[in-house]
PDB file of N, CA and C in Angstrom:
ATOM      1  N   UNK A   1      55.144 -39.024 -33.630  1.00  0.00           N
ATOM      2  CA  UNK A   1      54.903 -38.750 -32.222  1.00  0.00           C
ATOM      3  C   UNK A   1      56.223 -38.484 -31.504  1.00  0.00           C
ATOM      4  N   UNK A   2      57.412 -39.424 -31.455  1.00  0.00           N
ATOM      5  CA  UNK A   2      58.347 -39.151 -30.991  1.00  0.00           C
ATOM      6  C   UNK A   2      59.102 -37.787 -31.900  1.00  0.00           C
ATOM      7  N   UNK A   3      59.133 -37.281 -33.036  1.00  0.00           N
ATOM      8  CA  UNK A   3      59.346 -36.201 -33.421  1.00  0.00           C
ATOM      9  C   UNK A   3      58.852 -34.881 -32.805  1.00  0.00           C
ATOM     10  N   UNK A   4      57.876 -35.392 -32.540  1.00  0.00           N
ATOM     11  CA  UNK A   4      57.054 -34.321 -31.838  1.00  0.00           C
ATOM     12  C   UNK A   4      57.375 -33.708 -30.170  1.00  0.00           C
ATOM     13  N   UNK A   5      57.537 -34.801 -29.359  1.00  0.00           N
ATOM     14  CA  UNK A   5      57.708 -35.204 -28.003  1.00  0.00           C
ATOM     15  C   UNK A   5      59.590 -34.747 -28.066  1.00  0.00           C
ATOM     16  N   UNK A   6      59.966 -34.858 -29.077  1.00  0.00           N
ATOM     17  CA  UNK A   6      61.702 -34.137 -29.237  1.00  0.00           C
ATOM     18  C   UNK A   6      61.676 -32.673 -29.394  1.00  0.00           C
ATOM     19  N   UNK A   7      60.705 -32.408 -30.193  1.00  0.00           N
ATOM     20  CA  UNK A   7      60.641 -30.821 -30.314  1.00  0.00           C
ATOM     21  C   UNK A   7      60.281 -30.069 -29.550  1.00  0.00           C
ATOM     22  N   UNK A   8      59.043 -30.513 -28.721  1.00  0.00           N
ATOM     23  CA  UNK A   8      58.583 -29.748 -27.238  1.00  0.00           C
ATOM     24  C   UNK A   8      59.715 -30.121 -25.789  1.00  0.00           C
ATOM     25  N   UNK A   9      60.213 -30.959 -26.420  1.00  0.00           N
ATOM     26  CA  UNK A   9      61.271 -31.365 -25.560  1.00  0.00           C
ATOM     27  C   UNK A   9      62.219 -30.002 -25.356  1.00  0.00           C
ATOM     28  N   UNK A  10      62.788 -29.682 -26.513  1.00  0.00           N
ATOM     29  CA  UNK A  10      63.823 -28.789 -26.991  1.00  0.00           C
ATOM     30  C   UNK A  10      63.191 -27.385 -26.738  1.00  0.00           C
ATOM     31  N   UNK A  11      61.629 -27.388 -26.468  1.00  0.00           N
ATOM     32  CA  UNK A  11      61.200 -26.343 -26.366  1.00  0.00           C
ATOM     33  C   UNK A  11      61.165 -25.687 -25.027  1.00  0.00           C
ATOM     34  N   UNK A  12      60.605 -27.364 -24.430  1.00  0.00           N
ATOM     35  CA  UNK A  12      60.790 -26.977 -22.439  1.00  0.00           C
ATOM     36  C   UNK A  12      62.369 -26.114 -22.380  1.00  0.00           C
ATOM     37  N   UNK A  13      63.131 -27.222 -22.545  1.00  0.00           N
ATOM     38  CA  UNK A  13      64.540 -27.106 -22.644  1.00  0.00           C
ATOM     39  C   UNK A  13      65.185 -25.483 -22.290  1.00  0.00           C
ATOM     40  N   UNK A  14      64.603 -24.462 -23.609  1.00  0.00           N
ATOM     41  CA  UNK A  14      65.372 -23.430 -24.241  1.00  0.00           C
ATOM     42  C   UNK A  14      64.125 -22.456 -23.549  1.00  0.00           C
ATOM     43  N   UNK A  15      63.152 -22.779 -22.992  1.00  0.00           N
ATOM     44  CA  UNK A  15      62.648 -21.782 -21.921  1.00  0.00           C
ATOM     45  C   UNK A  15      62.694 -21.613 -20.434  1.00  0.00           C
ATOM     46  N   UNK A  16      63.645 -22.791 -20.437  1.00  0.00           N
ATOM     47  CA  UNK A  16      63.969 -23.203 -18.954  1.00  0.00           C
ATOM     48  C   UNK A  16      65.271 -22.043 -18.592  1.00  0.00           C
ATOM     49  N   UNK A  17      65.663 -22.559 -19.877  1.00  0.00           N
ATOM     50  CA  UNK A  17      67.223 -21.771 -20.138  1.00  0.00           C
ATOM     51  C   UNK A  17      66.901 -19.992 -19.957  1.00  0.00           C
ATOM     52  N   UNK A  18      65.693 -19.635 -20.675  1.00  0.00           N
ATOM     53  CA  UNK A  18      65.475 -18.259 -20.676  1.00  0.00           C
ATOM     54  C   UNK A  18      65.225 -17.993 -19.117  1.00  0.00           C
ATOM     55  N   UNK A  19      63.894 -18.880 -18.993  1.00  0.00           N
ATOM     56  CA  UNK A  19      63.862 -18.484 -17.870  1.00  0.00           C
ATOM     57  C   UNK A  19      64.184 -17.890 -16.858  1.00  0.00           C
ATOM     58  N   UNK A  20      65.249 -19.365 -16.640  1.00  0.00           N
ATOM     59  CA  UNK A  20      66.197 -19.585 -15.353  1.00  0.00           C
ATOM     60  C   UNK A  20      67.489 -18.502 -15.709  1.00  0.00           C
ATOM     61  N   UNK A  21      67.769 -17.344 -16.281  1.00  0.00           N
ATOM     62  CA  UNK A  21      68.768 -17.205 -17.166  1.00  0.00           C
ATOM     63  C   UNK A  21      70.335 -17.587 -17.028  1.00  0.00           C
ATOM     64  N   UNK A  22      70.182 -18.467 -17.747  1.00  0.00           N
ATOM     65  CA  UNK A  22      71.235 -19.685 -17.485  1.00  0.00           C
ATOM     66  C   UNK A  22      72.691 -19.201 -18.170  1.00  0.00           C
ATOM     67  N   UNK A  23      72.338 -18.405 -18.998  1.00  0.00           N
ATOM     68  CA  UNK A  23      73.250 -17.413 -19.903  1.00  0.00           C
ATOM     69  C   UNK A  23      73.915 -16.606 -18.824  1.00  0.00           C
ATOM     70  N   UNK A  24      73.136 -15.673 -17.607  1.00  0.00           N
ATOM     71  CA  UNK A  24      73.934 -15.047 -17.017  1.00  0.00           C
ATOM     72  C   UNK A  24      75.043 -15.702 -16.448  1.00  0.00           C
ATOM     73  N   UNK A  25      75.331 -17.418 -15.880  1.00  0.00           N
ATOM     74  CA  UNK A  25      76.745 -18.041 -15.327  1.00  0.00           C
ATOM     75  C   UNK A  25      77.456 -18.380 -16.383  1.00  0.00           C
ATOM     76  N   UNK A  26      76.871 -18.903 -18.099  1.00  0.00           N
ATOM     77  CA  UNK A  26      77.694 -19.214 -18.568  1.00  0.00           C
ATOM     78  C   UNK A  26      79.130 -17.746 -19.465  1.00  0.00           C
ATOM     79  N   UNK A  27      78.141 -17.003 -19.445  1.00  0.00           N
ATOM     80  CA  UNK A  27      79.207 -15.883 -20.092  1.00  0.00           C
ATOM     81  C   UNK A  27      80.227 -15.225 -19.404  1.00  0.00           C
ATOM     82  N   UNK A  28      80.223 -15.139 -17.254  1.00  0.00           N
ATOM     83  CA  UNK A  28      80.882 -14.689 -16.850  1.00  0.00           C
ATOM     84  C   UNK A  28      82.131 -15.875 -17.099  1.00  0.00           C
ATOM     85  N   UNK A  29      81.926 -17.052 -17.352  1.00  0.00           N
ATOM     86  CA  UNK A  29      82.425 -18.373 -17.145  1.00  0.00           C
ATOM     87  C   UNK A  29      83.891 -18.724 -17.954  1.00  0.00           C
ATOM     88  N   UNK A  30      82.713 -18.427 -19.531  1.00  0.00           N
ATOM     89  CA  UNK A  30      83.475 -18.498 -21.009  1.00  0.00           C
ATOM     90  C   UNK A  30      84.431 -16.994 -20.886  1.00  0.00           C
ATOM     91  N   UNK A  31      84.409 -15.859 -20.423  1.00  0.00           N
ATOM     92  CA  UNK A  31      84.920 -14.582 -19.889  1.00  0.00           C
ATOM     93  C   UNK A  31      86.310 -15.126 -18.913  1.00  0.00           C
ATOM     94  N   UNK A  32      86.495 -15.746 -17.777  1.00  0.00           N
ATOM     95  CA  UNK A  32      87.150 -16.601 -17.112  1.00  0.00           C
ATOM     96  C   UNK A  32      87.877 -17.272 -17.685  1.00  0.00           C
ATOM     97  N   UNK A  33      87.389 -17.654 -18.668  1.00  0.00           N
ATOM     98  CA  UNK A  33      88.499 -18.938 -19.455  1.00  0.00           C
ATOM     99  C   UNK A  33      89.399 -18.045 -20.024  1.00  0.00           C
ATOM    100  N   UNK A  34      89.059 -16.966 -20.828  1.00  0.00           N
ATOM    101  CA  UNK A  34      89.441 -16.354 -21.869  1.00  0.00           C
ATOM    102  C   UNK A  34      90.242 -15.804 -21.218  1.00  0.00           C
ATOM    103  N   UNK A  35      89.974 -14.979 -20.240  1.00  0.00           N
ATOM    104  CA  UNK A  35      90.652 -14.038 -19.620  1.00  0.00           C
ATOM    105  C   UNK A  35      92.451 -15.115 -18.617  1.00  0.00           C
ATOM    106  N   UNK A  36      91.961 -16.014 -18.228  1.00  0.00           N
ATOM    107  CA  UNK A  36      92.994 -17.073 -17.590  1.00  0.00           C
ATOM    108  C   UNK A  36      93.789 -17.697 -18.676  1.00  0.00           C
ATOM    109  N   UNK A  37      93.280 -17.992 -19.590  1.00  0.00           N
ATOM    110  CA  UNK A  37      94.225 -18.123 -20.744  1.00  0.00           C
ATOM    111  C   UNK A  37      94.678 -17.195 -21.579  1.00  0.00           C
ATOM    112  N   UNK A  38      94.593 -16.199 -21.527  1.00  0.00           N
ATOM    113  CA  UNK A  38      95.893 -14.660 -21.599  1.00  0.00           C
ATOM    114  C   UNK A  38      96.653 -14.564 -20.465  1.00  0.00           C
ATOM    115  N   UNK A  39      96.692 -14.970 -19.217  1.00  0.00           N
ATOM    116  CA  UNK A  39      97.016 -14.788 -18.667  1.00  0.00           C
ATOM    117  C   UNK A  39      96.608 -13.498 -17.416  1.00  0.00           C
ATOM    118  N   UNK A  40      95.440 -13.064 -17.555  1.00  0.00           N
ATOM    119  CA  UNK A  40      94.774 -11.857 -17.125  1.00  0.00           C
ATOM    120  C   UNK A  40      94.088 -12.545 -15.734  1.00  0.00           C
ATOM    121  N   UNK A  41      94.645 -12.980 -14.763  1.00  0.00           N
ATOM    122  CA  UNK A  41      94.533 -14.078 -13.467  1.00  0.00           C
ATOM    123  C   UNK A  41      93.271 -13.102 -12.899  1.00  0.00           C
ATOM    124  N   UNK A  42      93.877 -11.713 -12.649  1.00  0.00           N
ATOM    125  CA  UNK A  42      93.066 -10.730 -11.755  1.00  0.00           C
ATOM    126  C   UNK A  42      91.149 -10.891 -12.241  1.00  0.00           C
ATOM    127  N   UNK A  43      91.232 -10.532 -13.732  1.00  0.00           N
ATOM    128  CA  UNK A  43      90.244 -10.657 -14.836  1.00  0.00           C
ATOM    129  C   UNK A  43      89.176 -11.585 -14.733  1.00  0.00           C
ATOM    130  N   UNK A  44      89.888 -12.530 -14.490  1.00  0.00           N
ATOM    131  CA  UNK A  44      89.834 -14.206 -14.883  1.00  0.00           C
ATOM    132  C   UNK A  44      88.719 -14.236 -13.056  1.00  0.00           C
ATOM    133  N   UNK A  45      89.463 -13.905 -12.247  1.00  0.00           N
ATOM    134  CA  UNK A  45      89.086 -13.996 -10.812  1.00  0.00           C
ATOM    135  C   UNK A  45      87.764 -13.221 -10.661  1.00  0.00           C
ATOM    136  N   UNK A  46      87.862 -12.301 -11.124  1.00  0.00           N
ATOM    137  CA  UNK A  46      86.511 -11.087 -10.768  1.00  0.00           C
ATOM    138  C   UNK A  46      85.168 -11.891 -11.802  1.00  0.00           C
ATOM    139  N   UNK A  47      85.558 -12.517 -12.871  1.00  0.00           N
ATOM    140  CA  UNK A  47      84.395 -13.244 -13.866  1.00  0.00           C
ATOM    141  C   UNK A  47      83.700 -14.154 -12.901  1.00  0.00           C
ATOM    142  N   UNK A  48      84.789 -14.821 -12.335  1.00  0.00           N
ATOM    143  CA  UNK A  48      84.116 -15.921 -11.547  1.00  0.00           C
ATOM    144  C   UNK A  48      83.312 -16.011 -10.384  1.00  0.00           C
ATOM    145  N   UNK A  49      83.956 -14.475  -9.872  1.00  0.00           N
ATOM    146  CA  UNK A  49      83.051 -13.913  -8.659  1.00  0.00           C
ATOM    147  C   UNK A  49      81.553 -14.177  -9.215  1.00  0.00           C
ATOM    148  N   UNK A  50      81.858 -13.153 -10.476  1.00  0.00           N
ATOM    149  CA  UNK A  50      80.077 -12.727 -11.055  1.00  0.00           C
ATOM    150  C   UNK A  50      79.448 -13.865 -11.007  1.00  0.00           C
ATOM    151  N   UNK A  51      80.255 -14.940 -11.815  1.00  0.00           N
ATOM    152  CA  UNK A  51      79.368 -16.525 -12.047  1.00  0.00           C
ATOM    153  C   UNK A  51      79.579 -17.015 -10.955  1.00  0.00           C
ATOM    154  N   UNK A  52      79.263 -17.219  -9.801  1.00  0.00           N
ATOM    155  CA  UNK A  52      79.040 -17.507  -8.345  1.00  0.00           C
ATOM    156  C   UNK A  52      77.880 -17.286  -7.798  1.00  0.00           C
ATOM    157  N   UNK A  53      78.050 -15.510  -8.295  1.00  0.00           N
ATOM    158  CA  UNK A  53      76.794 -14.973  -7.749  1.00  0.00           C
ATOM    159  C   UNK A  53      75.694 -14.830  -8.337  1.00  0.00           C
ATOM    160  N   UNK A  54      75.924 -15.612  -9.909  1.00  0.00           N
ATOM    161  CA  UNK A  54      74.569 -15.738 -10.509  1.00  0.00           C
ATOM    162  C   UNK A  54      74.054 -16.944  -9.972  1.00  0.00           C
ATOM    163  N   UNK A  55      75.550 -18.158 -10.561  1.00  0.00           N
ATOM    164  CA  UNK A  55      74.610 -19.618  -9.873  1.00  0.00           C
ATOM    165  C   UNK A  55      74.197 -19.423  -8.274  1.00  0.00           C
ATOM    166  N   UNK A  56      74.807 -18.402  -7.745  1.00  0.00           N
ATOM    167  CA  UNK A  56      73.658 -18.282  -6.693  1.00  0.00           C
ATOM    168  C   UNK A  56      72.082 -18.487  -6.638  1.00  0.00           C
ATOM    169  N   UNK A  57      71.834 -17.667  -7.593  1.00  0.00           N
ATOM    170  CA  UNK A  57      70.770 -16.693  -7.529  1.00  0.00           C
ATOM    171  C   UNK A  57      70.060 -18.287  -8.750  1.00  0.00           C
ATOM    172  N   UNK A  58      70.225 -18.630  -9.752  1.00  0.00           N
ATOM    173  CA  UNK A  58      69.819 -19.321 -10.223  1.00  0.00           C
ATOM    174  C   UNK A  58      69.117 -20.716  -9.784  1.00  0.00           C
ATOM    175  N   UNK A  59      70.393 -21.268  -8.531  1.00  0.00           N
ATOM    176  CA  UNK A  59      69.847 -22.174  -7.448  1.00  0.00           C
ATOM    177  C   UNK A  59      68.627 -22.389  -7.145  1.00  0.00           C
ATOM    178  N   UNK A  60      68.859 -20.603  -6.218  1.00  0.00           N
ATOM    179  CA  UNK A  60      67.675 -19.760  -5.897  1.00  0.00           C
ATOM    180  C   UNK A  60      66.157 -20.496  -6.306  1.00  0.00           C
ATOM    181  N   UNK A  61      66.194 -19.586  -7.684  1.00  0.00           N
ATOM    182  CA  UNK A  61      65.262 -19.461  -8.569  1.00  0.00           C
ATOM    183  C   UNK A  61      64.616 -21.278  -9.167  1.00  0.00           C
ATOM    184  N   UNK A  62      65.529 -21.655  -9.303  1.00  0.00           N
ATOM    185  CA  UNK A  62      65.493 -23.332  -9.337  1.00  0.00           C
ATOM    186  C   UNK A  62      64.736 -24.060  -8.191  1.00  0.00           C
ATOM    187  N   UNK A  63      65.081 -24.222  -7.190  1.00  0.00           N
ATOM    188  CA  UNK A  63      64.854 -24.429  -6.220  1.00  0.00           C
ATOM    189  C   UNK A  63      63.143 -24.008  -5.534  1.00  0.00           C
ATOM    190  N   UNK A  64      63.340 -22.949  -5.443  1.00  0.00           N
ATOM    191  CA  UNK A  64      61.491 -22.317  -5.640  1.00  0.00           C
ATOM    192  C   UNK A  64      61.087 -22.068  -6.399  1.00  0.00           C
ATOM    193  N   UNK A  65      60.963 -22.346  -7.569  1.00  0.00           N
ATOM    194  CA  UNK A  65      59.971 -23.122  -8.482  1.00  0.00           C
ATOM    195  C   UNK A  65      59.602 -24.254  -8.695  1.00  0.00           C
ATOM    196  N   UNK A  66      61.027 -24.642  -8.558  1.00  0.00           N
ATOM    197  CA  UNK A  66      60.659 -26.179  -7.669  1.00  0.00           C
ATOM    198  C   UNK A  66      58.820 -26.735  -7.093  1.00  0.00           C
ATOM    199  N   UNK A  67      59.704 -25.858  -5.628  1.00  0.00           N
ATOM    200  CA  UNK A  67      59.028 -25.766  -4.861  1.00  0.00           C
ATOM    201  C   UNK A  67      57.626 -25.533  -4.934  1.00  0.00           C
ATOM    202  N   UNK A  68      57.417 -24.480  -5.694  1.00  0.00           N
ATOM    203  CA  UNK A  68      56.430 -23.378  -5.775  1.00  0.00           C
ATOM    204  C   UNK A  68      55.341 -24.519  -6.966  1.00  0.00           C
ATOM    205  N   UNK A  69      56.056 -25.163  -7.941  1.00  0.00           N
ATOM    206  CA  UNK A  69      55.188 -26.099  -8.936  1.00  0.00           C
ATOM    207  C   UNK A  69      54.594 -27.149  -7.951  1.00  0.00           C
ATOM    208  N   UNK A  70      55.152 -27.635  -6.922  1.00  0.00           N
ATOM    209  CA  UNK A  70      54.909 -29.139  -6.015  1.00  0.00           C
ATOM    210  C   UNK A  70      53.911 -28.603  -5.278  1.00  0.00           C
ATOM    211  N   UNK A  71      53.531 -27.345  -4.726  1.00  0.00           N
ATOM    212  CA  UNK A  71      52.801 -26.636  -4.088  1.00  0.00           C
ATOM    213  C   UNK A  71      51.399 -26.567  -4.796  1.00  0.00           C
ATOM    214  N   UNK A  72      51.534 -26.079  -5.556  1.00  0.00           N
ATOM    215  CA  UNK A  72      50.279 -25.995  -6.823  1.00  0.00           C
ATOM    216  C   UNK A  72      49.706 -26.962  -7.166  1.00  0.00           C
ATOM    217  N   UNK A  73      50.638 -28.550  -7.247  1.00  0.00           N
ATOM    218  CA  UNK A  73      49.963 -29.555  -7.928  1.00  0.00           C
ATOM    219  C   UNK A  73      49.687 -29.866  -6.996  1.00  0.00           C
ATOM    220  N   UNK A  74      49.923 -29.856  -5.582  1.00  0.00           N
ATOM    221  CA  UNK A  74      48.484 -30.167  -4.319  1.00  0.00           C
ATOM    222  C   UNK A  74      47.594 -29.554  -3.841  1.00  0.00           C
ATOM    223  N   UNK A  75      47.407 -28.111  -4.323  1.00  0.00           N
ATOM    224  CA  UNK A  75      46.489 -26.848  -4.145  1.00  0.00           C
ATOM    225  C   UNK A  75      45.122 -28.015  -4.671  1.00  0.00           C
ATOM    226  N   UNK A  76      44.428 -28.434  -3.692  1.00  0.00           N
ATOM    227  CA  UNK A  76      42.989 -29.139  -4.539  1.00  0.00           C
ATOM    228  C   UNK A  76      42.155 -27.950  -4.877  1.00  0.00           C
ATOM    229  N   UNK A  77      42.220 -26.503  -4.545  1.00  0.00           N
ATOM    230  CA  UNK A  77      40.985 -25.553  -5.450  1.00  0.00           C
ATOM    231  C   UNK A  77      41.377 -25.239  -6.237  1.00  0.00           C
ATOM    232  N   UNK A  78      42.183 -25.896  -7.009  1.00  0.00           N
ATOM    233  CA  UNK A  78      42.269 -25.504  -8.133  1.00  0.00           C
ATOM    234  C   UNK A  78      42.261 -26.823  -9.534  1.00  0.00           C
ATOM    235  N   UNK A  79      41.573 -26.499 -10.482  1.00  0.00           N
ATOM    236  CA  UNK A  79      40.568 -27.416 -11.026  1.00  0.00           C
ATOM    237  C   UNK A  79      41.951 -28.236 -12.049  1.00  0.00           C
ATOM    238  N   UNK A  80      42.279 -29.508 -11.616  1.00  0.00           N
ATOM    239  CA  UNK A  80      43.161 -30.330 -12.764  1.00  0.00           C
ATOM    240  C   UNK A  80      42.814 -31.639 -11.983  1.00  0.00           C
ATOM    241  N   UNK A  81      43.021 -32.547 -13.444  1.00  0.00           N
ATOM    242  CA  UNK A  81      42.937 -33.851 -13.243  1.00  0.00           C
ATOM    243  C   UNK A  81      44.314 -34.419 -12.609  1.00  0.00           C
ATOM    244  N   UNK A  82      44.055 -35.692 -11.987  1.00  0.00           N
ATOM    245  CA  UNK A  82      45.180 -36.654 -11.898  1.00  0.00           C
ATOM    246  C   UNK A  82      46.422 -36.516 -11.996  1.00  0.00           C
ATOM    247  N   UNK A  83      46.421 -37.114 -13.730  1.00  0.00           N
ATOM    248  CA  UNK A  83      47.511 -37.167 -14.643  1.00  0.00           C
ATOM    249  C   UNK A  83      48.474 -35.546 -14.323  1.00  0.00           C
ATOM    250  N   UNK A  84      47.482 -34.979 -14.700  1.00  0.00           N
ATOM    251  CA  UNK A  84      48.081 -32.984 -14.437  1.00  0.00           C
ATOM    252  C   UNK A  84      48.973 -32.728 -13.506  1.00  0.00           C
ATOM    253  N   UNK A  85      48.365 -33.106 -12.346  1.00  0.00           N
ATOM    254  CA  UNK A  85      48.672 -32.699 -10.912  1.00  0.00           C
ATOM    255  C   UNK A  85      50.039 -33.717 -11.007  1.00  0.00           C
ATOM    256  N   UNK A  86      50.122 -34.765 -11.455  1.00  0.00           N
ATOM    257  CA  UNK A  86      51.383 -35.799 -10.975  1.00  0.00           C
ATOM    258  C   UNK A  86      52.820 -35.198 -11.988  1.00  0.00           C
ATOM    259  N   UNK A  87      52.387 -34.565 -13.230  1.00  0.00           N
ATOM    260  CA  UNK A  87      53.244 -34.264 -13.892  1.00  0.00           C
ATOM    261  C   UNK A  87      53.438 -32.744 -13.122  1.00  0.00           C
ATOM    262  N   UNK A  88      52.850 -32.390 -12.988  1.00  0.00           N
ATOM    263  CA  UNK A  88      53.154 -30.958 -11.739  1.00  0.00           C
ATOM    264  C   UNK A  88      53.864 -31.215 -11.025  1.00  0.00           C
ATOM    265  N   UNK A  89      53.618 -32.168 -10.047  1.00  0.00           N
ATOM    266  CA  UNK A  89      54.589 -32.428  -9.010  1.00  0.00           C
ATOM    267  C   UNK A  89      55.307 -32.993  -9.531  1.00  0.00           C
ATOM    268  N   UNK A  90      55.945 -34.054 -10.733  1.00  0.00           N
ATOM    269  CA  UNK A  90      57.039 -34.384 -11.284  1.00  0.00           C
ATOM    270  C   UNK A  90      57.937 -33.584 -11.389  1.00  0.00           C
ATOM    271  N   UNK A  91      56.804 -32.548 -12.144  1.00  0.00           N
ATOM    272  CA  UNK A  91      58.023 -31.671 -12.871  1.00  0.00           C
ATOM    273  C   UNK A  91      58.864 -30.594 -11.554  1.00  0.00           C
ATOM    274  N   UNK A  92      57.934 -30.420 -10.462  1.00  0.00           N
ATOM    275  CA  UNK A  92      58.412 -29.654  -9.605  1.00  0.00           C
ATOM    276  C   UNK A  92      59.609 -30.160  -8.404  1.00  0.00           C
ATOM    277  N   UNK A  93      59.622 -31.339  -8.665  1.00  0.00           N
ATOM    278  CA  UNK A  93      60.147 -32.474  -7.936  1.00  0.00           C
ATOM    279  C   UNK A  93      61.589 -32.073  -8.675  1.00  0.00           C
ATOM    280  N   UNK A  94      61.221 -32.370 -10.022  1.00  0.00           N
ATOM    281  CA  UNK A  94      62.762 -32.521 -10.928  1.00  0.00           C
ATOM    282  C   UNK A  94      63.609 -31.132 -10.384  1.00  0.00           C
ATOM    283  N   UNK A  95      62.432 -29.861 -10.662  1.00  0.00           N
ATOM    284  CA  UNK A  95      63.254 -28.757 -10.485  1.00  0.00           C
ATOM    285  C   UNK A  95      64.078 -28.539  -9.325  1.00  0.00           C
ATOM    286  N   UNK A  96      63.649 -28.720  -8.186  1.00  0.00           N
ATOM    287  CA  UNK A  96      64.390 -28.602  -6.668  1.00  0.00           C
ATOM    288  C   UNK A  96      65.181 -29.572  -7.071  1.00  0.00           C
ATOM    289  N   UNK A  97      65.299 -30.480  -7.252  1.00  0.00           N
ATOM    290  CA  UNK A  97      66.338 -31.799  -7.279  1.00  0.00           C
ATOM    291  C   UNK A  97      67.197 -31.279  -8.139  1.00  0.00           C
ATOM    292  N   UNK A  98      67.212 -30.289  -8.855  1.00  0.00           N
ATOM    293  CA  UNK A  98      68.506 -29.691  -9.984  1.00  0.00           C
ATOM    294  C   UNK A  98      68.992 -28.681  -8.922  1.00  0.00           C
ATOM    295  N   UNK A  99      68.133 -28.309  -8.289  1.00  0.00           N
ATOM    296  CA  UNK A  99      68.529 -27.001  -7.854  1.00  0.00           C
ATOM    297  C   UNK A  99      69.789 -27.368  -6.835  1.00  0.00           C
ATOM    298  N   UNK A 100      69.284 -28.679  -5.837  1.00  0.00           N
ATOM    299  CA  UNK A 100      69.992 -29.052  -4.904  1.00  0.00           C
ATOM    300  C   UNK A 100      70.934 -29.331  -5.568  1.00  0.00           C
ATOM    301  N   UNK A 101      71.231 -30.457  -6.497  1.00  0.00           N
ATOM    302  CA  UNK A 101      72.043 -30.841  -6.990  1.00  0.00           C
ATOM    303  C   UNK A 101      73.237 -29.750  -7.346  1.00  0.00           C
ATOM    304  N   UNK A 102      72.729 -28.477  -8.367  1.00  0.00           N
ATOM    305  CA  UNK A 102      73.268 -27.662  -8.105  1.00  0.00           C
ATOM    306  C   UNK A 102      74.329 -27.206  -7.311  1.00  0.00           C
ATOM    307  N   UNK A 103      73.733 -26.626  -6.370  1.00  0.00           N
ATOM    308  CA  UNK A 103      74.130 -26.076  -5.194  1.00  0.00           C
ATOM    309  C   UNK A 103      75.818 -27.492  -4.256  1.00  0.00           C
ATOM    310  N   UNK A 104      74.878 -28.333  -4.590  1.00  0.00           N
ATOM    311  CA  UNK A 104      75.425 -29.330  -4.051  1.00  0.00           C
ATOM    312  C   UNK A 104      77.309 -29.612  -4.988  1.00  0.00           C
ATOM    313  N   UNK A 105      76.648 -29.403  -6.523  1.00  0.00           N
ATOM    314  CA  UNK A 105      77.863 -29.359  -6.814  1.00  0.00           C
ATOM    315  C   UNK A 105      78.688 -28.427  -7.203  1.00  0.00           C
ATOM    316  N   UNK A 106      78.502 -27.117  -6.774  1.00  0.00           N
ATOM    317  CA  UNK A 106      78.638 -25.861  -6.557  1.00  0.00           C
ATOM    318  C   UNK A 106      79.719 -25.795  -4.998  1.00  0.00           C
ATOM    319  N   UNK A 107      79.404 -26.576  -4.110  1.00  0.00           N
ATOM    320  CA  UNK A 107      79.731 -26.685  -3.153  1.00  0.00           C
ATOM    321  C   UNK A 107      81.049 -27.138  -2.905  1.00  0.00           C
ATOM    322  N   UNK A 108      81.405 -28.556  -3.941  1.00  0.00           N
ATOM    323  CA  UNK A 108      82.380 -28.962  -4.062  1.00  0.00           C
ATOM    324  C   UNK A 108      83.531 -28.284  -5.197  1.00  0.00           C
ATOM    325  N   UNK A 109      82.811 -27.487  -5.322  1.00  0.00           N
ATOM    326  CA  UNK A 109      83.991 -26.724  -6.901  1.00  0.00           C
ATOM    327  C   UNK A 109      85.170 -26.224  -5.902  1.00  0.00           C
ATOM    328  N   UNK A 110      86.180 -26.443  -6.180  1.00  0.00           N
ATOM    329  CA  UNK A 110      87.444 -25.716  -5.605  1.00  0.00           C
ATOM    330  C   UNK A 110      87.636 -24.189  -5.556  1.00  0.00           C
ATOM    331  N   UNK A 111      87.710 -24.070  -4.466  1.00  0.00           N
ATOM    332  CA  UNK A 111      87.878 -22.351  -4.455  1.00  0.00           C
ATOM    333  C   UNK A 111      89.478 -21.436  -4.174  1.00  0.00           C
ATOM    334  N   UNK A 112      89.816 -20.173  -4.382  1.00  0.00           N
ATOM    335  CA  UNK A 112      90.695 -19.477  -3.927  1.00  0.00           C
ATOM    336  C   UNK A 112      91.674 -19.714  -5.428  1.00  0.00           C
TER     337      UNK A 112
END
């Protein structure tokens, strides 16, 4: 059971990732490093723009779905039990709370 509950785990996980495409901040990111450690500052600066303006947009997307899941699991015409509806709003709960968090520590990253 817990084998099981690890694998769908890993499964939420790596569609969250597609999803949300979480790939678009990390490659301008790993691009940034690379580029700042040659010494390519200008390079290095314009990557980070990009990954800004993805975790923008990812926030975004985080954030209202969030939203948009917490919404649904109180929609009563639409037919789910209990249990359903609470892991709905769990799960939609979690998502905004990343999103903020996010954003939040997005906020404090040092800039210029």
């Amino acid at each position: 059971f817990e084998d099981e509950l690890m694998t769908q785990g890993i499964m939420l996980v790596d569609d969250m990732r597609n999803a949300f495409n979480i790939d678009s901040v990390q490659s301008p990111l790993n691009l940034a490093y690379q580029y700042a450690f040659t010494g390519n500052i200008s390079e290095a600066k314009s990557e980070l723009q990009i990954a800004s303006g993805e975790l923008d947009s990812l926030i975004i997307n985080l954030t209202r779905a969030g939203q948009q899941m917490t919404a649904i699991s109180e929609n009563r015409s639409l037919t789910a039990d209990n249990s359903t509806r609470e892991m709905m709003a769990g799960l939609g709960d979690a998502l905004t709370q990343l999103g903020l968090s996010a954003n939040e520590l997005k906020q404090n990253l040092p800039t210029g």
